[in-house]
C-alpha atoms as a PDB file:
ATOM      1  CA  UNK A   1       0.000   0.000   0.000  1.00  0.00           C
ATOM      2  CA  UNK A   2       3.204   2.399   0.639  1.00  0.00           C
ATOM      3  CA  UNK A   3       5.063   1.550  -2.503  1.00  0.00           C
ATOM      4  CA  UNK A   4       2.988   3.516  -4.831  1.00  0.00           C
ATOM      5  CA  UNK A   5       3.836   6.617  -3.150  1.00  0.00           C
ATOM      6  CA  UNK A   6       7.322   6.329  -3.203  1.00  0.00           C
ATOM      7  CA  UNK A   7       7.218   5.122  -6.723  1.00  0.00           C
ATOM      8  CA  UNK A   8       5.824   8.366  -7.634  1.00  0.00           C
ATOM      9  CA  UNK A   9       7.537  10.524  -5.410  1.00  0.00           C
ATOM     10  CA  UNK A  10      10.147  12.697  -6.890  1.00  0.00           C
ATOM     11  CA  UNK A  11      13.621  13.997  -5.531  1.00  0.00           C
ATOM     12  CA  UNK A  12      14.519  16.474  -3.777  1.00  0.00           C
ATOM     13  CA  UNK A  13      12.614  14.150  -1.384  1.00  0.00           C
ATOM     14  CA  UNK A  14       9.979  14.488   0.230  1.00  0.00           C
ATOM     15  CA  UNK A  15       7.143  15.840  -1.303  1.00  0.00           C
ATOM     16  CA  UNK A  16       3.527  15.537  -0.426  1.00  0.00           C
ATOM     17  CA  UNK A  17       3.234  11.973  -2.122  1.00  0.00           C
ATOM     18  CA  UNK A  18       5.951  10.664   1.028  1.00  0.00           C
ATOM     19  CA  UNK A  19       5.965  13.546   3.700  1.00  0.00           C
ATOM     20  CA  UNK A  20       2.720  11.659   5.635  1.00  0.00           C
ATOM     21  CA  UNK A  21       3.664   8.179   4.482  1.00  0.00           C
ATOM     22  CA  UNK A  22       7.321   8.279   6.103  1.00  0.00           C
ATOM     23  CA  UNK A  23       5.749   9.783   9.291  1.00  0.00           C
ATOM     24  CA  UNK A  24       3.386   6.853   9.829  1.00  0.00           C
ATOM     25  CA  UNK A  25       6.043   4.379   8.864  1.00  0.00           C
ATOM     26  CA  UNK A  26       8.246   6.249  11.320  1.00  0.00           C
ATOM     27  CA  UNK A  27       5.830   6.261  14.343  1.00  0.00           C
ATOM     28  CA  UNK A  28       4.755   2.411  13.468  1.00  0.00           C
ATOM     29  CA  UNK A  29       8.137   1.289  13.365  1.00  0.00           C
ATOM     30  CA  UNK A  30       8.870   3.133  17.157  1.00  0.00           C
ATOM     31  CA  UNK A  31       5.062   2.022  18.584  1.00  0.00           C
ATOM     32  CA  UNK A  32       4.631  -0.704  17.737  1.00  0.00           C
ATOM     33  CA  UNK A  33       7.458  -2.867  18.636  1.00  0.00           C
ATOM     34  CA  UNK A  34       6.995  -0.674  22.022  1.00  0.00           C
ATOM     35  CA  UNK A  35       3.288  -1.691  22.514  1.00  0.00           C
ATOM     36  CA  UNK A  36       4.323  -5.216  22.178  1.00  0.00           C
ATOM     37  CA  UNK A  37       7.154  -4.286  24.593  1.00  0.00           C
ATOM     38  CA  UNK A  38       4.578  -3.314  27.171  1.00  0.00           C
ATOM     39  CA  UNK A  39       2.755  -5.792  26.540  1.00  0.00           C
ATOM     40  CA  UNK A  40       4.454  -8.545  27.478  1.00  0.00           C
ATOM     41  CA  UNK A  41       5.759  -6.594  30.285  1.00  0.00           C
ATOM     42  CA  UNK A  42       2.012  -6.259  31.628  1.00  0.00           C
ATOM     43  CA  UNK A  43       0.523  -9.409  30.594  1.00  0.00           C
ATOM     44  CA  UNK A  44       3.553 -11.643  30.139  1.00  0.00           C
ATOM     45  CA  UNK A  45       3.518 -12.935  33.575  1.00  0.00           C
ATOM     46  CA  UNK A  46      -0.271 -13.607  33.970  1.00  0.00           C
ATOM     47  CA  UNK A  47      -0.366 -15.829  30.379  1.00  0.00           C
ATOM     48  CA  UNK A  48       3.185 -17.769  31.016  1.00  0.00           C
ATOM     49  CA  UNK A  49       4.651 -19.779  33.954  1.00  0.00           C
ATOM     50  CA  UNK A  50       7.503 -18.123  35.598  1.00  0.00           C
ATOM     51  CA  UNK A  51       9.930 -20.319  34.291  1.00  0.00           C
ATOM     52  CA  UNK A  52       9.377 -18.223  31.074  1.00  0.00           C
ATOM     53  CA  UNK A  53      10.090 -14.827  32.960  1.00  0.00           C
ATOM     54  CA  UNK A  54      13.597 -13.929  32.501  1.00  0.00           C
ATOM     55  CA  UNK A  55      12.826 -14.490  28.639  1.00  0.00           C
ATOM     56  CA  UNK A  56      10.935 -11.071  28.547  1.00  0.00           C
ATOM     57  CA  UNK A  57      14.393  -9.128  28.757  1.00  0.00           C
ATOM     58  CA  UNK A  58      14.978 -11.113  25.287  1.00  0.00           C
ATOM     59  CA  UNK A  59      12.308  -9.841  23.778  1.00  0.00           C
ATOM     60  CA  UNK A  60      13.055  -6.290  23.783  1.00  0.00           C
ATOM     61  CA  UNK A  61      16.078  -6.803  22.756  1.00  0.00           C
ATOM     62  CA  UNK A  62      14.973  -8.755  19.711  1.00  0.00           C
ATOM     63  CA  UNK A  63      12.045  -5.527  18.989  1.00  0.00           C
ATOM     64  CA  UNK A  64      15.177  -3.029  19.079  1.00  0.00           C
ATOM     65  CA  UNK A  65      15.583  -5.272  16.334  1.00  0.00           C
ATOM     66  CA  UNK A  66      12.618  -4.962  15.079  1.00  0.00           C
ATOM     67  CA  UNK A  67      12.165  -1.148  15.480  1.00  0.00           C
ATOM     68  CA  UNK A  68      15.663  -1.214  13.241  1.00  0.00           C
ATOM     69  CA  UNK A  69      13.957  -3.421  10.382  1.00  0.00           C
ATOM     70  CA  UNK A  70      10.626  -1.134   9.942  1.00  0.00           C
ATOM     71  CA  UNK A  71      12.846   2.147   9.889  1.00  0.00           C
ATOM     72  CA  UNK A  72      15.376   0.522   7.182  1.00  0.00           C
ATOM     73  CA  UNK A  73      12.085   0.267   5.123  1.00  0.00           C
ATOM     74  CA  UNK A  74      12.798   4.095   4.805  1.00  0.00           C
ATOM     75  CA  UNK A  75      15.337   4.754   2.481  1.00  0.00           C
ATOM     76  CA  UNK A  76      14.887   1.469   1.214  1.00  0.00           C
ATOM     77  CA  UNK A  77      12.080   2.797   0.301  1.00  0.00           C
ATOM     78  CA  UNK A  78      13.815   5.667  -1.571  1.00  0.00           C
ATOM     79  CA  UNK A  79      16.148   3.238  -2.803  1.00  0.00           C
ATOM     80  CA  UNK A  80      14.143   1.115  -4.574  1.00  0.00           C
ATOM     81  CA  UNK A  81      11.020   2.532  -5.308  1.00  0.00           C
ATOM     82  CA  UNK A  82      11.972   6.420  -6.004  1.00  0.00           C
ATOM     83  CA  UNK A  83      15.537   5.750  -7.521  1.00  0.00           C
ATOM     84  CA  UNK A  84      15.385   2.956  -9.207  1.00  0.00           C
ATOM     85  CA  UNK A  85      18.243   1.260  -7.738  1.00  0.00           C
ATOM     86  CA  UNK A  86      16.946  -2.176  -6.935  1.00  0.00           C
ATOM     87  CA  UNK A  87      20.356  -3.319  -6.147  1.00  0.00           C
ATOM     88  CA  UNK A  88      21.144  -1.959  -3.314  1.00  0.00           C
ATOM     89  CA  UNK A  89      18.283  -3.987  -1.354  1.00  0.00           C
ATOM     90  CA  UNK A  90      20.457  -7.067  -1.596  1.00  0.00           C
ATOM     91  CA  UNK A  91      23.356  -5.267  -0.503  1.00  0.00           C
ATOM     92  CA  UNK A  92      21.993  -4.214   2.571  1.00  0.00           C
ATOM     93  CA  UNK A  93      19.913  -7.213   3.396  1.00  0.00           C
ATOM     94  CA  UNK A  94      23.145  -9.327   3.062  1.00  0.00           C
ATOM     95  CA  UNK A  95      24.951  -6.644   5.081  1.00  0.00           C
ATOM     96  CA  UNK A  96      22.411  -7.909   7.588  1.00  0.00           C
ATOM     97  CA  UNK A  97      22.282 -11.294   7.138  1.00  0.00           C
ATOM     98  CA  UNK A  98      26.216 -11.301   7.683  1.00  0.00           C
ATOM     99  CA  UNK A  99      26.290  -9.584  10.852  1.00  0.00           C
ATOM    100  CA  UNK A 100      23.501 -12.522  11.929  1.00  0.00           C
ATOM    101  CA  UNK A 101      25.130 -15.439  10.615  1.00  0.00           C
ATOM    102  CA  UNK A 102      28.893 -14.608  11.835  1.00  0.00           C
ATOM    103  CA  UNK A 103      27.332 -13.352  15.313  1.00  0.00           C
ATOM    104  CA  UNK A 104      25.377 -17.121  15.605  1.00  0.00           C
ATOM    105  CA  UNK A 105      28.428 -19.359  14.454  1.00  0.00           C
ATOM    106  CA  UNK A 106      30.738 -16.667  16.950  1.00  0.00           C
ATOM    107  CA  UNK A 107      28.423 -16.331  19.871  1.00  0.00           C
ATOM    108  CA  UNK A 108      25.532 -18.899  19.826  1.00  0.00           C
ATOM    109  CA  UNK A 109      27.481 -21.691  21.084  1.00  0.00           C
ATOM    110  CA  UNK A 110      28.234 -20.196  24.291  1.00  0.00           C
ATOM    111  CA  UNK A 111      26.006 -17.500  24.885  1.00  0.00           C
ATOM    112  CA  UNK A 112      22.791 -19.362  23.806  1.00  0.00           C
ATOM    113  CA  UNK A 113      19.800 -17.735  22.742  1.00  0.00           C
ATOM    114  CA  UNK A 114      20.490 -14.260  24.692  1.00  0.00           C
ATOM    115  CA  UNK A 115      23.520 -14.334  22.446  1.00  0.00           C
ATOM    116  CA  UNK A 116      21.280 -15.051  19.658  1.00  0.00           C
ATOM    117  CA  UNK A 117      19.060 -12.400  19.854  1.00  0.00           C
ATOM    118  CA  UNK A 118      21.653  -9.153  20.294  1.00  0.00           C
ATOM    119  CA  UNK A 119      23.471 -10.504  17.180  1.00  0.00           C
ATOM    120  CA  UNK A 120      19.689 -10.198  15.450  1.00  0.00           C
ATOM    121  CA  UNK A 121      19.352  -7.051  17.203  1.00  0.00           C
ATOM    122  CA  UNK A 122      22.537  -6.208  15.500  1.00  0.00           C
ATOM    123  CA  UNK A 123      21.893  -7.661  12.368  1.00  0.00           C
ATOM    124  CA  UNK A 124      19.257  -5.360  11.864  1.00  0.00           C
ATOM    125  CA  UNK A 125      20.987  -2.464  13.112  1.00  0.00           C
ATOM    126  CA  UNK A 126      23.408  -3.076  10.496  1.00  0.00           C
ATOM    127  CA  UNK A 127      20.531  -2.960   7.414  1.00  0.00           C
ATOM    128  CA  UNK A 128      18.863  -0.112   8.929  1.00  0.00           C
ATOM    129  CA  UNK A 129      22.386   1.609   8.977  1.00  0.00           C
ATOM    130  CA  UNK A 130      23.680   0.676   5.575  1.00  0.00           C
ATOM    131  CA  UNK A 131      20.382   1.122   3.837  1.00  0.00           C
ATOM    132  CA  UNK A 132      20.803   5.089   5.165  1.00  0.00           C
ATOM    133  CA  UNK A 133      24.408   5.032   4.223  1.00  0.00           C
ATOM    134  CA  UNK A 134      23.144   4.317   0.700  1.00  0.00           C
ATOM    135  CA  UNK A 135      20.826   7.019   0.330  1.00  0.00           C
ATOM    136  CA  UNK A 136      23.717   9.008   1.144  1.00  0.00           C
ATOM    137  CA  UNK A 137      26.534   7.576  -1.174  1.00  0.00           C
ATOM    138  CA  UNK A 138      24.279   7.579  -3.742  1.00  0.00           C
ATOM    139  CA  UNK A 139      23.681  11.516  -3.454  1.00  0.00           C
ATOM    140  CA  UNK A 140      19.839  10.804  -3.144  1.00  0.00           C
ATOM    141  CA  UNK A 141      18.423  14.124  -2.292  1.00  0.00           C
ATOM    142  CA  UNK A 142      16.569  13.403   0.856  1.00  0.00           C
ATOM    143  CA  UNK A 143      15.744  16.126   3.399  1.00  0.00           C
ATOM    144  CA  UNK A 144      15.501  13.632   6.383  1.00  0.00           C
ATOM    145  CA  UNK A 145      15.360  16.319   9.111  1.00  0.00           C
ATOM    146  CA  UNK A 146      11.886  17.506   7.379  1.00  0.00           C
ATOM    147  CA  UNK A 147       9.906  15.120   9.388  1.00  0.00           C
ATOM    148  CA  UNK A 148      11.045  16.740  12.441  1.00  0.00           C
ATOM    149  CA  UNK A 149       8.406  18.965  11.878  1.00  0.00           C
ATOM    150  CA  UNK A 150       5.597  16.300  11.318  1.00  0.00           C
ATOM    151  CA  UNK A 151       6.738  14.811  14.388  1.00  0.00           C
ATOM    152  CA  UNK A 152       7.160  17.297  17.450  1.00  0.00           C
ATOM    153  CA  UNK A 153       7.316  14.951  20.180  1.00  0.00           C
ATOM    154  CA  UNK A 154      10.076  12.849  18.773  1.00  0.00           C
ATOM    155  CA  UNK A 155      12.120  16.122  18.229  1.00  0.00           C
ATOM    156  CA  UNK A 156      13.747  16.425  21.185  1.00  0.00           C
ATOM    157  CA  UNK A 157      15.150  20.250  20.982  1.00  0.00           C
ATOM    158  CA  UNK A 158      11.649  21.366  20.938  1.00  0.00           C
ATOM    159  CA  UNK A 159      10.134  19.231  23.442  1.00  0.00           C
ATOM    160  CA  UNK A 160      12.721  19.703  25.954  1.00  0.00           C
ATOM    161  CA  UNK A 161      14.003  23.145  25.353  1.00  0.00           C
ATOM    162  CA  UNK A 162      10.510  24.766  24.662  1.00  0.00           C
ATOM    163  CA  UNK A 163      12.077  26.607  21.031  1.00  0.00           C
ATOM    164  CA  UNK A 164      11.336  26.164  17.573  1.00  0.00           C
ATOM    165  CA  UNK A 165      13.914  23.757  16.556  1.00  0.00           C
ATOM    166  CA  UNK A 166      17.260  25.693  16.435  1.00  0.00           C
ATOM    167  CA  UNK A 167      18.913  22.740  15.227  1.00  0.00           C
ATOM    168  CA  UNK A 168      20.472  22.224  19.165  1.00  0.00           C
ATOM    169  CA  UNK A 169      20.153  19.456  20.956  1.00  0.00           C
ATOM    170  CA  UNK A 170      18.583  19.129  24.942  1.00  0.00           C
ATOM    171  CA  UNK A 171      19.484  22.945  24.780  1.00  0.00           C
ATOM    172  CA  UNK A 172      23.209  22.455  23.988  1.00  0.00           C
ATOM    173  CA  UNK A 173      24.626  24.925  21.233  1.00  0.00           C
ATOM    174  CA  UNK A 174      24.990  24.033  17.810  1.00  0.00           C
ATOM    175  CA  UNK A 175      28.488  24.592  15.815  1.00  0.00           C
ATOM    176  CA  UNK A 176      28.270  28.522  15.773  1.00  0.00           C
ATOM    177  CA  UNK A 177      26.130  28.494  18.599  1.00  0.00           C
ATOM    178  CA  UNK A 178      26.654  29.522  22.511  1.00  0.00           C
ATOM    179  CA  UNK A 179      24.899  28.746  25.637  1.00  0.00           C
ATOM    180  CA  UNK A 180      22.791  31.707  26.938  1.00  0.00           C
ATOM    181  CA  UNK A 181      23.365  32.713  30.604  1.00  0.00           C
ATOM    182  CA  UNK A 182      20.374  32.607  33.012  1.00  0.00           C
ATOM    183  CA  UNK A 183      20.060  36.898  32.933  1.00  0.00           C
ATOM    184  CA  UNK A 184      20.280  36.705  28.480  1.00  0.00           C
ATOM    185  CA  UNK A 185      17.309  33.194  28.879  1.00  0.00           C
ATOM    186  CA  UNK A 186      14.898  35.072  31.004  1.00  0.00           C
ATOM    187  CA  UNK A 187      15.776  33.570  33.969  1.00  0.00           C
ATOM    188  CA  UNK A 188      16.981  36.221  36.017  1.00  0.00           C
END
């Protein structure tokens, strides 16, 4: 249902055929991975024995995973759909599938299944991360920051800081930028 839109989205990206698409693939891939999280934190213990317990800590580690797979959709996305470049799916995927395979034949023997899971966790770290690094190598014209602006309570400058996104961070100056004193930030 989301491929159409990038397919006819045009670059410098985004437009109005991705700008609302990306958002809702942005807060999907954060919520719901976290509403499972919660989830099984809340109900978890009432539907399995406790034996099963200590198994919860593995499953957030395996949705960090999963949280990394919906956001490499992204420039994927971009990649593939808008570009053209088809190609570069396999490269990242494999990227992926690398990091998982070496991390199970190097860990899984003696770290088990919580081994397991943070080299998944990192496996899809890795395709989330390379699939960006594309967009970038391939000089895709992506203005990534825009959906700061769709998004105000994932931008943290704003949220925090109470301004209109001076491109700081938890009220830390930016290059060029200096930290106001209490008397120059209204507070006396």
């Amino acid at each position: 249902a989301l491929l159409p839109h990038y397919s006819q989205e045009t670059f410098p990206a985004p437009t109005g055929k991705t700008a609302e698409v990306v958002k809702w693939q942005l807060i999907a891939a954060i919520a719901i991975p976290t509403g499972i999280g919660c989830g099984v934190t809340a109900i978890g213990p009432f539907l399995f024995a406790e034996e099963y317990w200590p198994s919860f800590a593995l499953t957030g580690v395996l949705l960090i995973g999963q949280a990394a797979y919906g956001l490499y959709a992204i420039p994927m996305n971009f990649l593939t759909q808008t570009a053209g470049l088809p190609k570069y799916s396999a490269f990242a995927s494999a990227s992926g599938a690398a990091v998982i395979l070496a991390g199970i034949l190097i860990v899984g023997h003696k770290y088990g299944a919580v081994g397991v899971a943070y080299v998944s966790a990192a496996g899809y770290l890795t395709m989330a991360a390379v699939a960006l690094i594309l967009t970038r190598t391939s000089k895709l014209a992506i203005a990534w920051r825009s959906w700061r602006s769709l998004l105000p309570a994932m931008d943290m400058d704003r949220s925090l800081s109470g301004s209109r996104g001076n491109g700081c961070f938890l009220g830390y100056p930016c290059q060029g930028q200096r930290l106001r004193s209490g008397r120059e930030a209204g507070g006396g």
